[in-house]
C-alpha atoms as a PDB file:
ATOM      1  CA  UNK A   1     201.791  38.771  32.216  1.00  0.00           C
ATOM      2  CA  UNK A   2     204.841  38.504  30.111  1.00  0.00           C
ATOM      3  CA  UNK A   3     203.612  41.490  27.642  1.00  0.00           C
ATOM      4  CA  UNK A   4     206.828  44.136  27.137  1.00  0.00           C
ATOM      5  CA  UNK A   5     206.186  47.756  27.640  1.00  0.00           C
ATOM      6  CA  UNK A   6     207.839  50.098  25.030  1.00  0.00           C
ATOM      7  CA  UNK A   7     208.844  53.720  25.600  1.00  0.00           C
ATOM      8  CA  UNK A   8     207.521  56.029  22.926  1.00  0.00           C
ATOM      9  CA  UNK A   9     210.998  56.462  21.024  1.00  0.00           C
ATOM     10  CA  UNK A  10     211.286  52.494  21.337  1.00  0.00           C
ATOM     11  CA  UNK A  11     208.243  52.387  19.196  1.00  0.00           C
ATOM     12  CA  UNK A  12     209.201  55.142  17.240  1.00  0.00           C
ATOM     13  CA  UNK A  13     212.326  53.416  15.903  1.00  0.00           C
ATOM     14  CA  UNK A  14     210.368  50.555  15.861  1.00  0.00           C
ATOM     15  CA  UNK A  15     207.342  51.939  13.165  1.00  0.00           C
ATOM     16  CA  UNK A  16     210.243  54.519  11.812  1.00  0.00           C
ATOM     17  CA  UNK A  17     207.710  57.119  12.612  1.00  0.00           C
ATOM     18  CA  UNK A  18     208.039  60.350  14.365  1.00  0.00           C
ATOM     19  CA  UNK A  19     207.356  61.113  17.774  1.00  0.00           C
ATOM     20  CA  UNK A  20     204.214  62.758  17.076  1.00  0.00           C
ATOM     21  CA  UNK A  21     202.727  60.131  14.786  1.00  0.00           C
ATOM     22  CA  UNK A  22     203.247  57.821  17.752  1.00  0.00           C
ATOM     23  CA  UNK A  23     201.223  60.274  20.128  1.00  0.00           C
ATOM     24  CA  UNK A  24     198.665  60.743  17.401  1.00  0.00           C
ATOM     25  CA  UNK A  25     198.308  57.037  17.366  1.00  0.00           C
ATOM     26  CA  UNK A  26     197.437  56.819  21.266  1.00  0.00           C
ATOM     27  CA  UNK A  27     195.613  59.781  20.910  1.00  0.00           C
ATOM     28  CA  UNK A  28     193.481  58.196  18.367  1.00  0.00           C
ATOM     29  CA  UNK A  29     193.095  54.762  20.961  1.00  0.00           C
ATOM     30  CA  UNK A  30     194.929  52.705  17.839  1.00  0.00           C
ATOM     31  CA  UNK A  31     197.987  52.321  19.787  1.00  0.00           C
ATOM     32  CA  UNK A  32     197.425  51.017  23.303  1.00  0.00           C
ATOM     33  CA  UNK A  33     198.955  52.784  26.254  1.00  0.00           C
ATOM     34  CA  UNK A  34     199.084  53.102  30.237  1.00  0.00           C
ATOM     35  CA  UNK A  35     201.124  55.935  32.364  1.00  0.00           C
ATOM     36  CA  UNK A  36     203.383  54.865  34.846  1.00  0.00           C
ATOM     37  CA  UNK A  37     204.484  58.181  37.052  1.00  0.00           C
ATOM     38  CA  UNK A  38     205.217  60.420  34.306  1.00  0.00           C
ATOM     39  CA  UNK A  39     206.056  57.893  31.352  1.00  0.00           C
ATOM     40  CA  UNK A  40     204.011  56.858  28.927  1.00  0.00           C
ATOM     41  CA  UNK A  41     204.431  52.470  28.070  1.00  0.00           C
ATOM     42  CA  UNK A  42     202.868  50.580  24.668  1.00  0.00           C
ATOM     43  CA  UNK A  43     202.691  47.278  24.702  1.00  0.00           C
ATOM     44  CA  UNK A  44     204.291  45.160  22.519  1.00  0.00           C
ATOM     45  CA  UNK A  45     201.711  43.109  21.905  1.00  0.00           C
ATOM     46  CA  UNK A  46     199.536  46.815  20.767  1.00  0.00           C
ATOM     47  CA  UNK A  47     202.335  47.679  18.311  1.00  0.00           C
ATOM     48  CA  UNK A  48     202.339  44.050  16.617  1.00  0.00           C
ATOM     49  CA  UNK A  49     198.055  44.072  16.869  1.00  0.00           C
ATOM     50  CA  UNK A  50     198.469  47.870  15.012  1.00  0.00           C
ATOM     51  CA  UNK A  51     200.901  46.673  12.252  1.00  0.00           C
ATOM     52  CA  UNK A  52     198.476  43.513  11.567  1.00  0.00           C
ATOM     53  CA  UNK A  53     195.630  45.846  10.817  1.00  0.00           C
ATOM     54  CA  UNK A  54     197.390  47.692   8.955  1.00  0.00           C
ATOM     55  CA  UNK A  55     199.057  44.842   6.392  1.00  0.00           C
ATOM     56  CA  UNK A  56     195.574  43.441   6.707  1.00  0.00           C
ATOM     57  CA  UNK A  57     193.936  47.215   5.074  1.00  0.00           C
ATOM     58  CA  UNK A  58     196.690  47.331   2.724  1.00  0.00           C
ATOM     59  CA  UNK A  59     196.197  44.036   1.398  1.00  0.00           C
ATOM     60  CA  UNK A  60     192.167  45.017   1.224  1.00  0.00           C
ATOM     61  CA  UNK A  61     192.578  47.862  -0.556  1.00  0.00           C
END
């Protein structure tokens, strides 16, 4: 498994999104995550498979 693990502000500055929009997002199971001790990892791949679905409602609606 090659698959990156983000930390929550990597993905923050990654979306441009707040820190609570990110949590909402796992919170809501469309952002992936796993704890490791007492951090909280996205994938990579999660973020990209979140931004897809997105562009993909956009261009649907």
């Amino acid at each position: 498994m090659t698959d990156e693990l983000l930390t929550v502000p990597e993905v923050m500055a990654w979306l441009k999104v707040g820190r609570t929009t990110v949590y909402d997002l796992i919170r809501t199971h469309r952002l992936p995550s796993l704890t490791i001790g007492r951090s909280r990892r996205i994938p990579a791949a999660g973020v990209r498979e979140y931004l897809a679905s997105r562009l993909e409602y956009e261009r649907a609606a």
